[in-house]
PDB file of N, CA and C in Angstrom:
ATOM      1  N   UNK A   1     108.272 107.153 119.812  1.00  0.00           N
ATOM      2  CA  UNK A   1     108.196 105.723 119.622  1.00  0.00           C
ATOM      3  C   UNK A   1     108.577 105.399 118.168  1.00  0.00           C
ATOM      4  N   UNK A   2     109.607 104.401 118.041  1.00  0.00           N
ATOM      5  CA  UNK A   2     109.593 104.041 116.737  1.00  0.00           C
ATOM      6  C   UNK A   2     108.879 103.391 115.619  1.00  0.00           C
ATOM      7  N   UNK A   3     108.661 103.534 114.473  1.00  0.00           N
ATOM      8  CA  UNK A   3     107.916 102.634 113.543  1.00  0.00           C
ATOM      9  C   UNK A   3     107.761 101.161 114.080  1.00  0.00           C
ATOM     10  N   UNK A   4     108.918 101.093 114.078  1.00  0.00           N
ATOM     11  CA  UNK A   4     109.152  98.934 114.233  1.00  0.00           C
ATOM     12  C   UNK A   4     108.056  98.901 115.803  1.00  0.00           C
ATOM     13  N   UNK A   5     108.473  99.911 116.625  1.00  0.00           N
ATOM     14  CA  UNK A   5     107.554  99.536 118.248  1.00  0.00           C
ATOM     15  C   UNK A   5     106.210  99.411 117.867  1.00  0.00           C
ATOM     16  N   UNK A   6     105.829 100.659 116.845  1.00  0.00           N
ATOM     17  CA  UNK A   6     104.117 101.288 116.785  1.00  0.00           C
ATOM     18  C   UNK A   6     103.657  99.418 116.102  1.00  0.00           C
ATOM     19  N   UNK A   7     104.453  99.170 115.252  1.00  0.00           N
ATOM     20  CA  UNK A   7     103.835  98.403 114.116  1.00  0.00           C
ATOM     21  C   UNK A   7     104.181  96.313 114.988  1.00  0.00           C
ATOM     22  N   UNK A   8     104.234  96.362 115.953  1.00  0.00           N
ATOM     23  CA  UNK A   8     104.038  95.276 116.950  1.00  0.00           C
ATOM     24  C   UNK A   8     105.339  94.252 116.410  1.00  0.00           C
ATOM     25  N   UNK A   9     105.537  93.125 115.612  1.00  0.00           N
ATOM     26  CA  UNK A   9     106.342  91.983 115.287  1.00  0.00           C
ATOM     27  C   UNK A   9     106.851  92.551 113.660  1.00  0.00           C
ATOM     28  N   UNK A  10     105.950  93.849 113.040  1.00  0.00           N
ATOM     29  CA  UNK A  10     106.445  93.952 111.910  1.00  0.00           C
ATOM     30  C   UNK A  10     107.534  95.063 111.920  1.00  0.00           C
ATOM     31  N   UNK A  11     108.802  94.651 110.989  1.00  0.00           N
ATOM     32  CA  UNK A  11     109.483  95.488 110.901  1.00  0.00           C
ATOM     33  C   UNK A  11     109.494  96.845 109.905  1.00  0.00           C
ATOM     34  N   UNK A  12     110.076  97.703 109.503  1.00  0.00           N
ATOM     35  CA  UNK A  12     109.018  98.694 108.558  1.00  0.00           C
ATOM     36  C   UNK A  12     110.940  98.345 108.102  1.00  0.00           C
ATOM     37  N   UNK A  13     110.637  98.555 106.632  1.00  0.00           N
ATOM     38  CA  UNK A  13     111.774  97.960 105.625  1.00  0.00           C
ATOM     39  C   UNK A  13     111.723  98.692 104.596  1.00  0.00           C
ATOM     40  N   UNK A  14     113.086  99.244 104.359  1.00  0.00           N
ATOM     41  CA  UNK A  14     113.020  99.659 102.691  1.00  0.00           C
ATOM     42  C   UNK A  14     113.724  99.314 101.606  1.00  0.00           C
ATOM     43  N   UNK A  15     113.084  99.061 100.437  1.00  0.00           N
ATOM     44  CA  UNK A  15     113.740  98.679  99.555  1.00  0.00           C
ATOM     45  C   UNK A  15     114.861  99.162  99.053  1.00  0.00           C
ATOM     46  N   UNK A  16     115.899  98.381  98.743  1.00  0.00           N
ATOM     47  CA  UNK A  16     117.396  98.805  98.559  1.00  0.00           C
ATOM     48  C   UNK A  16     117.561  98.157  97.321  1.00  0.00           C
ATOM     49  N   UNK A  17     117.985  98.116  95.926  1.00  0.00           N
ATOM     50  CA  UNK A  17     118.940  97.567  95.290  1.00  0.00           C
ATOM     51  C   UNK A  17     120.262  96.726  95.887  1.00  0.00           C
ATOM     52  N   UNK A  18     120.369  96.040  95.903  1.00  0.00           N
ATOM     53  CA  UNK A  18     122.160  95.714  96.222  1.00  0.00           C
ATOM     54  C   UNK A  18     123.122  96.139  95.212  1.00  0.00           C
ATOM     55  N   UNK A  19     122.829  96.546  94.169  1.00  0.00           N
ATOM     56  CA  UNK A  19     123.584  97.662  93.024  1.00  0.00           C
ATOM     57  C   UNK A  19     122.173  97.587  92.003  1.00  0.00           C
ATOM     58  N   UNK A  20     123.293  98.474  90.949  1.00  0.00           N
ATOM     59  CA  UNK A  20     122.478  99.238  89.842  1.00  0.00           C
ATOM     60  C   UNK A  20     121.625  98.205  88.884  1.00  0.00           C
ATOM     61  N   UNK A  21     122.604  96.919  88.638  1.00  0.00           N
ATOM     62  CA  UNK A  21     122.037  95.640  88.289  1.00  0.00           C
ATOM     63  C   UNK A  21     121.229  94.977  88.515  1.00  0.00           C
ATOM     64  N   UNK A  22     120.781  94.900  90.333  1.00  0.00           N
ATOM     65  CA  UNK A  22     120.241  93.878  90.924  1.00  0.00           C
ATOM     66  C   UNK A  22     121.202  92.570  91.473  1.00  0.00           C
ATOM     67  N   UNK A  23     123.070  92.578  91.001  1.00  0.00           N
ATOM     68  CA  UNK A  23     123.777  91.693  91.317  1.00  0.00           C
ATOM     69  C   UNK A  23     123.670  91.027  92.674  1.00  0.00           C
ATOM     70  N   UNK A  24     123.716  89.781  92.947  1.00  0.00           N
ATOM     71  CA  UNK A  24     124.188  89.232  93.593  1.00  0.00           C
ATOM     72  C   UNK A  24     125.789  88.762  93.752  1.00  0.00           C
ATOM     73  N   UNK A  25     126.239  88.439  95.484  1.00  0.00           N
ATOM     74  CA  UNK A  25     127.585  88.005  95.216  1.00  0.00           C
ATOM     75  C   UNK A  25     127.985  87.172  95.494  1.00  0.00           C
ATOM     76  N   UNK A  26     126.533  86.165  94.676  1.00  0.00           N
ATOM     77  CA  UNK A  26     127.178  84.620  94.811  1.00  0.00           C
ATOM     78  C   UNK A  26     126.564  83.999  93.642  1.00  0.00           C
ATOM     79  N   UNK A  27     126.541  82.476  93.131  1.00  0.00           N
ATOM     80  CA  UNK A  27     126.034  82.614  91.836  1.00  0.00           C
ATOM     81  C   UNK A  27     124.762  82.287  91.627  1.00  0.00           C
ATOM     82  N   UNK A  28     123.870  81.978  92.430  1.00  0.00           N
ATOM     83  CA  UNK A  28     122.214  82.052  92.278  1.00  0.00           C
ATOM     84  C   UNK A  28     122.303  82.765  90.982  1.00  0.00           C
ATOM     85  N   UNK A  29     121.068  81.909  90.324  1.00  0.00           N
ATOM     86  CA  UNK A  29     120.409  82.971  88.759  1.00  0.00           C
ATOM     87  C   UNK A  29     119.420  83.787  89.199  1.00  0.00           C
ATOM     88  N   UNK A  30     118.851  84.105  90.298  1.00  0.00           N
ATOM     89  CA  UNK A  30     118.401  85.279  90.398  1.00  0.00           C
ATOM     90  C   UNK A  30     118.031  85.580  91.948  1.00  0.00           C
ATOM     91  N   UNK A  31     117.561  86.428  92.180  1.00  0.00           N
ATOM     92  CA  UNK A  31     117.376  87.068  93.774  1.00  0.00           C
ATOM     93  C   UNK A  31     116.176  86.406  94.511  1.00  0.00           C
ATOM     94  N   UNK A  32     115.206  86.224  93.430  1.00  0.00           N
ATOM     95  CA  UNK A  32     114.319  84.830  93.969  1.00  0.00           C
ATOM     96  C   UNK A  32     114.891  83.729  94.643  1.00  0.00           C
ATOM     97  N   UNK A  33     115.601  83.374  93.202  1.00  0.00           N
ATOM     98  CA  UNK A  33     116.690  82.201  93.327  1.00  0.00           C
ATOM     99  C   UNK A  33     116.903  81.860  94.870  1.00  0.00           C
ATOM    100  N   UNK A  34     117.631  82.722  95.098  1.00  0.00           N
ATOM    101  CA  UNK A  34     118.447  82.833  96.075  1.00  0.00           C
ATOM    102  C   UNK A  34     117.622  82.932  97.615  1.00  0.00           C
ATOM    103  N   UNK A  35     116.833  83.509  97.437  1.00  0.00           N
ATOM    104  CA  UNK A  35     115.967  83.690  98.412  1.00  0.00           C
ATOM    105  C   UNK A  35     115.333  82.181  99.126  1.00  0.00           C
ATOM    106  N   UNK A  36     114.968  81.684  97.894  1.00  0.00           N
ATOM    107  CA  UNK A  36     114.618  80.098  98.014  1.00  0.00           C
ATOM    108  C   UNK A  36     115.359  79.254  98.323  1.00  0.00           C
ATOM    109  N   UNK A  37     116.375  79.407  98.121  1.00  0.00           N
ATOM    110  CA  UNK A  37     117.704  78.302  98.355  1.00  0.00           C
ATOM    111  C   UNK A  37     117.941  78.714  99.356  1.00  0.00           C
ATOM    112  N   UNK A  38     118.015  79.601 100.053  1.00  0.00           N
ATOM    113  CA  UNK A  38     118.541  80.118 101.729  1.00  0.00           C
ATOM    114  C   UNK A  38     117.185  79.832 102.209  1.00  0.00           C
ATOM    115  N   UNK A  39     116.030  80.165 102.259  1.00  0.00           N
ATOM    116  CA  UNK A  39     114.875  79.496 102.893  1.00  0.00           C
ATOM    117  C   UNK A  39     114.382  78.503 102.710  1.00  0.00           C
ATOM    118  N   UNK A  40     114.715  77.296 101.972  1.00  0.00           N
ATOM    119  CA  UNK A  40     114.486  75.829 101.819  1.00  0.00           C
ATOM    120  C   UNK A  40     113.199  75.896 101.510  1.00  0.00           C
ATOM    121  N   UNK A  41     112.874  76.873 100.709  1.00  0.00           N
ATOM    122  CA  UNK A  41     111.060  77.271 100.674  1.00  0.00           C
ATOM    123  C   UNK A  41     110.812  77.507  99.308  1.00  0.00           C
ATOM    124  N   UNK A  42     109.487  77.407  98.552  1.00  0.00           N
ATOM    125  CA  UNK A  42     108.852  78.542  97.306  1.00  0.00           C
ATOM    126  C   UNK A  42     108.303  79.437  97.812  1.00  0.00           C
ATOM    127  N   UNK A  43     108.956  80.799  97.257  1.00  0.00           N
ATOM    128  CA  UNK A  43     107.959  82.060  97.895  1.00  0.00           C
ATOM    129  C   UNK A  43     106.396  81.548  96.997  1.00  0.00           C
ATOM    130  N   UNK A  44     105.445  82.038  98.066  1.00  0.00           N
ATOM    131  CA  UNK A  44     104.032  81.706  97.871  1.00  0.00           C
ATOM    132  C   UNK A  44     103.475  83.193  97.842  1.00  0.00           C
ATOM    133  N   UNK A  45     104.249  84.491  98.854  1.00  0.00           N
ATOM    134  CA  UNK A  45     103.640  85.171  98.722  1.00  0.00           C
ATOM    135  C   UNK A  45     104.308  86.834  99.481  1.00  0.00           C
ATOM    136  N   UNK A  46     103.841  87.655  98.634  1.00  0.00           N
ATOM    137  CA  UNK A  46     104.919  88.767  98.795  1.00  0.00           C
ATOM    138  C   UNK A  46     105.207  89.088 100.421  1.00  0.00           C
ATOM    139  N   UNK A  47     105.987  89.718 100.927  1.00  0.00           N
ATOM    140  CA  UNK A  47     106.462  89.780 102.402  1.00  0.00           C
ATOM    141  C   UNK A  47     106.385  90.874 102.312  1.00  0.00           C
ATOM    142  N   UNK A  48     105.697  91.969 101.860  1.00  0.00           N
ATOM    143  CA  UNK A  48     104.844  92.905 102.521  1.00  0.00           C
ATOM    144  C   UNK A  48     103.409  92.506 103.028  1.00  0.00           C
ATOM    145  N   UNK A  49     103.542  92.983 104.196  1.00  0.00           N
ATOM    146  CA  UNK A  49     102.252  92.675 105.235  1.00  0.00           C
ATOM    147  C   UNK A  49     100.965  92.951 104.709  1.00  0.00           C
ATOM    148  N   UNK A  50     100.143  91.964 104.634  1.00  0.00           N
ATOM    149  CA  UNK A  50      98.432  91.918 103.769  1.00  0.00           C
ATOM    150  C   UNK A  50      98.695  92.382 102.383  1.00  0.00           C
ATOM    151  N   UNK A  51      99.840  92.055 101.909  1.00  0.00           N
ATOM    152  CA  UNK A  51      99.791  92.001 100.240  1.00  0.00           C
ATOM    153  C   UNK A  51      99.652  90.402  99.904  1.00  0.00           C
ATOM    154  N   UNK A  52      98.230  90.812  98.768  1.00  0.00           N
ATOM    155  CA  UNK A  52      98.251  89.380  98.194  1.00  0.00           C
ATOM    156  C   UNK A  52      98.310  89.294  96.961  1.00  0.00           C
ATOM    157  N   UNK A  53      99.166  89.736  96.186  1.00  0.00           N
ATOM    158  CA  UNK A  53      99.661  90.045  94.712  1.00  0.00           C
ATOM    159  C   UNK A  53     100.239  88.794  94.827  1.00  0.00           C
ATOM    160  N   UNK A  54     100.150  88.723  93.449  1.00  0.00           N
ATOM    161  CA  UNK A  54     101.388  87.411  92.952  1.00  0.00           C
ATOM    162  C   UNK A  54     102.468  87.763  91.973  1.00  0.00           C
ATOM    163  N   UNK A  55     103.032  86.944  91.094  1.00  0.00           N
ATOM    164  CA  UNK A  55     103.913  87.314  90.400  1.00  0.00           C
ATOM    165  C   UNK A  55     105.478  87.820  91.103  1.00  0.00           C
ATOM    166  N   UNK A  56     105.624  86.984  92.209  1.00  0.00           N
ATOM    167  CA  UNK A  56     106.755  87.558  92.536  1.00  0.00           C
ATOM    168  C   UNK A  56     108.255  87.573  91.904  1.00  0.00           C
ATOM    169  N   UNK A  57     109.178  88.403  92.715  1.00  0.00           N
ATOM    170  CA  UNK A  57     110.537  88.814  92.340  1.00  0.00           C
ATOM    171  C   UNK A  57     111.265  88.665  93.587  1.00  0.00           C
ATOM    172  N   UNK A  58     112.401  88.735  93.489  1.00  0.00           N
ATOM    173  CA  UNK A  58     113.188  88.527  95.019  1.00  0.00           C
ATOM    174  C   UNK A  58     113.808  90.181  95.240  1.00  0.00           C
ATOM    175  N   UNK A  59     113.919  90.413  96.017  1.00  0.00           N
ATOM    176  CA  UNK A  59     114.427  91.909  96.322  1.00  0.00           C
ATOM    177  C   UNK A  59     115.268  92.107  97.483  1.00  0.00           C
ATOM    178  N   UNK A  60     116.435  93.051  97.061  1.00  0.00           N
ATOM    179  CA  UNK A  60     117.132  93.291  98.171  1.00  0.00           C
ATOM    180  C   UNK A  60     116.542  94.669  99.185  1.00  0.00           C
ATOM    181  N   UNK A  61     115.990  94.523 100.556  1.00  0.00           N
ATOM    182  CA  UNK A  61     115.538  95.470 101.579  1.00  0.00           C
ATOM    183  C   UNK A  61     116.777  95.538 102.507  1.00  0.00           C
ATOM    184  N   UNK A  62     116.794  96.699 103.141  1.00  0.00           N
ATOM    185  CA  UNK A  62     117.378  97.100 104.484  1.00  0.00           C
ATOM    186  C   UNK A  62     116.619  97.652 105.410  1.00  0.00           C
ATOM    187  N   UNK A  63     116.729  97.088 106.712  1.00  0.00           N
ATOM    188  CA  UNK A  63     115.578  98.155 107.556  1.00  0.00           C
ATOM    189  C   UNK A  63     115.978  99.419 108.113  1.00  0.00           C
ATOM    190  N   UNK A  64     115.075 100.614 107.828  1.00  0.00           N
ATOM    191  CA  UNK A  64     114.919 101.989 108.265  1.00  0.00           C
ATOM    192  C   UNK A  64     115.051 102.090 109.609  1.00  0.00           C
ATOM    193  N   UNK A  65     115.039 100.813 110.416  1.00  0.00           N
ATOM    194  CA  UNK A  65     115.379 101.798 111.986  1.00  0.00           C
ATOM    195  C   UNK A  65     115.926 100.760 112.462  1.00  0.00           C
ATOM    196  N   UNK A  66     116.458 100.941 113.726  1.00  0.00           N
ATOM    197  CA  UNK A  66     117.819 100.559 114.457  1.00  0.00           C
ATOM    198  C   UNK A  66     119.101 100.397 114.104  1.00  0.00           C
ATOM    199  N   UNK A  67     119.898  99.716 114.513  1.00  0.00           N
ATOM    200  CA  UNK A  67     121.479  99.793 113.997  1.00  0.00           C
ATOM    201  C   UNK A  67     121.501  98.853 112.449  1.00  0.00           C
ATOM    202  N   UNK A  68     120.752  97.585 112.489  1.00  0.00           N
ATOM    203  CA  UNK A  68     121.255  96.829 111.701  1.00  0.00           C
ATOM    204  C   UNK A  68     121.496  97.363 110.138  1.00  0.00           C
ATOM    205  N   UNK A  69     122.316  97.231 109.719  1.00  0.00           N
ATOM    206  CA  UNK A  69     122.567  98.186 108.549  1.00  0.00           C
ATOM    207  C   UNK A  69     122.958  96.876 107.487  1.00  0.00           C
ATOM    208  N   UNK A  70     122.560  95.812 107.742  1.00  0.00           N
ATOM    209  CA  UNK A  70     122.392  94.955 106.550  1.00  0.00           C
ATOM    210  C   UNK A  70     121.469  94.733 105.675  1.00  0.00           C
ATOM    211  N   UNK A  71     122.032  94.386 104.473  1.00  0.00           N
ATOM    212  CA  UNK A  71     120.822  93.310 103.556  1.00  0.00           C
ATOM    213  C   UNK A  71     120.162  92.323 103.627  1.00  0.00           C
ATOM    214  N   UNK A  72     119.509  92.054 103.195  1.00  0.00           N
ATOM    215  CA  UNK A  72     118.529  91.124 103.377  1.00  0.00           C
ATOM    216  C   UNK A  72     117.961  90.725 102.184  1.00  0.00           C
ATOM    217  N   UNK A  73     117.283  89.483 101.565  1.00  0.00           N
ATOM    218  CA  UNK A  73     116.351  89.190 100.404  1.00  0.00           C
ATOM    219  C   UNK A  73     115.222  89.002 101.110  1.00  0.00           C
ATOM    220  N   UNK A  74     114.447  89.277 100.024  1.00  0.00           N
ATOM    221  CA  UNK A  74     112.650  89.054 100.679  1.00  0.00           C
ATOM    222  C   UNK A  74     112.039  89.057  99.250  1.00  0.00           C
ATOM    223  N   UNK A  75     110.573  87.790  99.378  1.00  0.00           N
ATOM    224  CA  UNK A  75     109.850  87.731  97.614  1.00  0.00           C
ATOM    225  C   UNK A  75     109.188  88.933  97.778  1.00  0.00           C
ATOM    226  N   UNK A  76     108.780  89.916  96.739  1.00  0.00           N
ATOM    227  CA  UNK A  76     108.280  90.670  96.394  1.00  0.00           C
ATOM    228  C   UNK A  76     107.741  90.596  95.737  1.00  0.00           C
ATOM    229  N   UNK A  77     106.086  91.226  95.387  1.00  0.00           N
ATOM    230  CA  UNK A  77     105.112  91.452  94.297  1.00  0.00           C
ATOM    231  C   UNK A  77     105.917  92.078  93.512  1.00  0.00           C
ATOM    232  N   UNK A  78     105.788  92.445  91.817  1.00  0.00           N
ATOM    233  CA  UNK A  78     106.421  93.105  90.920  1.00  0.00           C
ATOM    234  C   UNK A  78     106.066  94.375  91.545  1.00  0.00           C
ATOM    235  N   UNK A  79     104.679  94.614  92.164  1.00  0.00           N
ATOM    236  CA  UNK A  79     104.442  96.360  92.222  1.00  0.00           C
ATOM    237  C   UNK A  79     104.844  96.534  93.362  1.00  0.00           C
ATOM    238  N   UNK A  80     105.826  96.014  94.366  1.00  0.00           N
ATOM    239  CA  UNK A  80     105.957  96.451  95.751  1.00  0.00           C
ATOM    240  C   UNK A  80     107.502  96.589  95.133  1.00  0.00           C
ATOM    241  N   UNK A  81     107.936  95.431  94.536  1.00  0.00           N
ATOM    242  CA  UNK A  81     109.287  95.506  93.919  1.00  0.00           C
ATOM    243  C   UNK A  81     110.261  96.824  93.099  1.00  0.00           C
ATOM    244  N   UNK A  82     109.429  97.382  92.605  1.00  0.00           N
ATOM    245  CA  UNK A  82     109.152  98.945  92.076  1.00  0.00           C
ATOM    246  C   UNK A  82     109.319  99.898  92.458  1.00  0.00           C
ATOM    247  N   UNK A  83     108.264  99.627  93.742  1.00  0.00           N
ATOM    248  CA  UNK A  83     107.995 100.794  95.101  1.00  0.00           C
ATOM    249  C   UNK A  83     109.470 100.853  95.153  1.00  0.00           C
ATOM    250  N   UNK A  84     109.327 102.113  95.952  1.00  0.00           N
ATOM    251  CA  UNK A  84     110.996 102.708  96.884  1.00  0.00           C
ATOM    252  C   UNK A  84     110.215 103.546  98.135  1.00  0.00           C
ATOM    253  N   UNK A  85     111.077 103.567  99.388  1.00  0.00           N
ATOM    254  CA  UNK A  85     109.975 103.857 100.594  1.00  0.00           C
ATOM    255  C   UNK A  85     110.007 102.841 101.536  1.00  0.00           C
ATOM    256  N   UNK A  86     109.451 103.011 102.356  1.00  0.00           N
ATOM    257  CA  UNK A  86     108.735 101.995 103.573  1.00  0.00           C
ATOM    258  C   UNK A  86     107.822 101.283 103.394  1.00  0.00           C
ATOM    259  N   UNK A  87     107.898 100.102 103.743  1.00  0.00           N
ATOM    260  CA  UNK A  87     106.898  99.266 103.670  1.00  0.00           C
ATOM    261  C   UNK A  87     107.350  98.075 104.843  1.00  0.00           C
ATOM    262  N   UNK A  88     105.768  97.840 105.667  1.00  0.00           N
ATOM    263  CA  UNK A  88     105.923  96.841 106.610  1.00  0.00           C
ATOM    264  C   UNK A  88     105.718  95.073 106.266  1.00  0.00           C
ATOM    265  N   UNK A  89     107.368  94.817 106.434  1.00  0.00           N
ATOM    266  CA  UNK A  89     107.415  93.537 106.149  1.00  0.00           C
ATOM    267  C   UNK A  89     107.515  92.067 106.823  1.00  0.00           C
ATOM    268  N   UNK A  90     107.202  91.584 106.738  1.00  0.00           N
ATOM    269  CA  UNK A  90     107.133  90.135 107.497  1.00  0.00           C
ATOM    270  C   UNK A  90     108.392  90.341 107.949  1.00  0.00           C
ATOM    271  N   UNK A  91     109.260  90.028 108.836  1.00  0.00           N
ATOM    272  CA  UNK A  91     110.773  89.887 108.894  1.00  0.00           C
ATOM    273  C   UNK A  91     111.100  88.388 108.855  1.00  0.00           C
ATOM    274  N   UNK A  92     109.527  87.652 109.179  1.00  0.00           N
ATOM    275  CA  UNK A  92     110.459  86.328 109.321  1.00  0.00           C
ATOM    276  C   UNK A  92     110.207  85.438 107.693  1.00  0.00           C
ATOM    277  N   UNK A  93     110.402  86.399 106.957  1.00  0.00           N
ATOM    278  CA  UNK A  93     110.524  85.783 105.143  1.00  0.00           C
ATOM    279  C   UNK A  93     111.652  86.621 104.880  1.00  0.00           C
ATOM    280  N   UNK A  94     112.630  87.001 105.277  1.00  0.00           N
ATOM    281  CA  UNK A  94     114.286  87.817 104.837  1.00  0.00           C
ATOM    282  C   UNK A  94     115.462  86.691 105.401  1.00  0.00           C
ATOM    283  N   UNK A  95     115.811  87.050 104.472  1.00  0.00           N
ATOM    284  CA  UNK A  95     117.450  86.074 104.297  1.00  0.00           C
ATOM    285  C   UNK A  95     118.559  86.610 104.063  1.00  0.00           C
ATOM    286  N   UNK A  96     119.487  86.430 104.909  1.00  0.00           N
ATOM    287  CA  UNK A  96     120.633  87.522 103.870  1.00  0.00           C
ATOM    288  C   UNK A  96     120.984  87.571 103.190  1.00  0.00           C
ATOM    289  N   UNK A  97     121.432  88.316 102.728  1.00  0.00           N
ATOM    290  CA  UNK A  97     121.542  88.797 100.822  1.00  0.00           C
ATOM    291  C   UNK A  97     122.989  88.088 100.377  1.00  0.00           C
ATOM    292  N   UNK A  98     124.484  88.150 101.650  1.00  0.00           N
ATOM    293  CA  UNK A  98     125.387  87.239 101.453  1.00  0.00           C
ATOM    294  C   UNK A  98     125.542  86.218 101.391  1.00  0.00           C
ATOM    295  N   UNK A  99     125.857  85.395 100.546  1.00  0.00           N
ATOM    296  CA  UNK A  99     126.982  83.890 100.111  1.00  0.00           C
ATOM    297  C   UNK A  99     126.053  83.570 101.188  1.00  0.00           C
ATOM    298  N   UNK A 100     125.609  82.200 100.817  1.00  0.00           N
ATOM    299  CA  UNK A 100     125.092  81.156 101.914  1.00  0.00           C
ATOM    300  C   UNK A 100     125.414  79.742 102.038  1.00  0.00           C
ATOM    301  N   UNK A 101     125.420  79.137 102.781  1.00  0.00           N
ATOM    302  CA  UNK A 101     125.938  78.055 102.457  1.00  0.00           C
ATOM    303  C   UNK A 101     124.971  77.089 101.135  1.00  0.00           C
ATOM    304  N   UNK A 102     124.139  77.758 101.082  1.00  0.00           N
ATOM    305  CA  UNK A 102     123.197  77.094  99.801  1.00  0.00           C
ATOM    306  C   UNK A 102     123.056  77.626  98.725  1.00  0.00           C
ATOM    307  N   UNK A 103     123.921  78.483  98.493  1.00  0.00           N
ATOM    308  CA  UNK A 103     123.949  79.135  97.101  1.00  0.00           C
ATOM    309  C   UNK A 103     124.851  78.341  96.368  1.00  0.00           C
ATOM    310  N   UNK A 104     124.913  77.955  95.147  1.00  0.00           N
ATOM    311  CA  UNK A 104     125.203  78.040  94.134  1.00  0.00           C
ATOM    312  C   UNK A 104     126.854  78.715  94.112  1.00  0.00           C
TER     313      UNK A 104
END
């Protein structure tokens, strides 16, 4: 059985860089930024599951199982932001990481 089955609506996600920078490839000032402007939202709170840290960052994840082999943004605590590994994340706080029609 896979992670994503065991773990019910949550997807299990790992943190990716989108490069060595943190670049984006559109012009948002930052991965937060961006995150917010594609979700018409303020992150309130990190999108790892029962984390209630604050201080977030925007981060690029990919998920560890099935085909989809894209990026994604999601807010992150600074200390989940850090992490590298698995971690089970909300899926419905990820945005894609490409050009949106609300970027900048």
């Amino acid at each position: 059985m896979s992670k994503a089955a065991d773990k019910g609506k949550q997807v299990v996600l790992c943190w990716v860089k989108l490069d060595s920078k943190g670049n984006l490839s559109c012009k948002c000032t930052s991965q937060l930024n961006h995150w917010e402007r594609s979700s018409n939202g303020r992150a309130a709170k990190c999108a790892v599951i029962a984390c209630r840290r604050g201080h977030l960052v925007g981060a690029g994840v990919k998920k560890t199982e099935g085909p989809d082999e894209k990026y994604y943004m999601a807010p992150l605590c600074l200390f989940h932001s850090k992490e590298t590994g698995e971690f089970p994340v909300d899926e419905g706080m990820l945005v894609p990481a490409g050009k949106q029609k609300t970027c900048r």
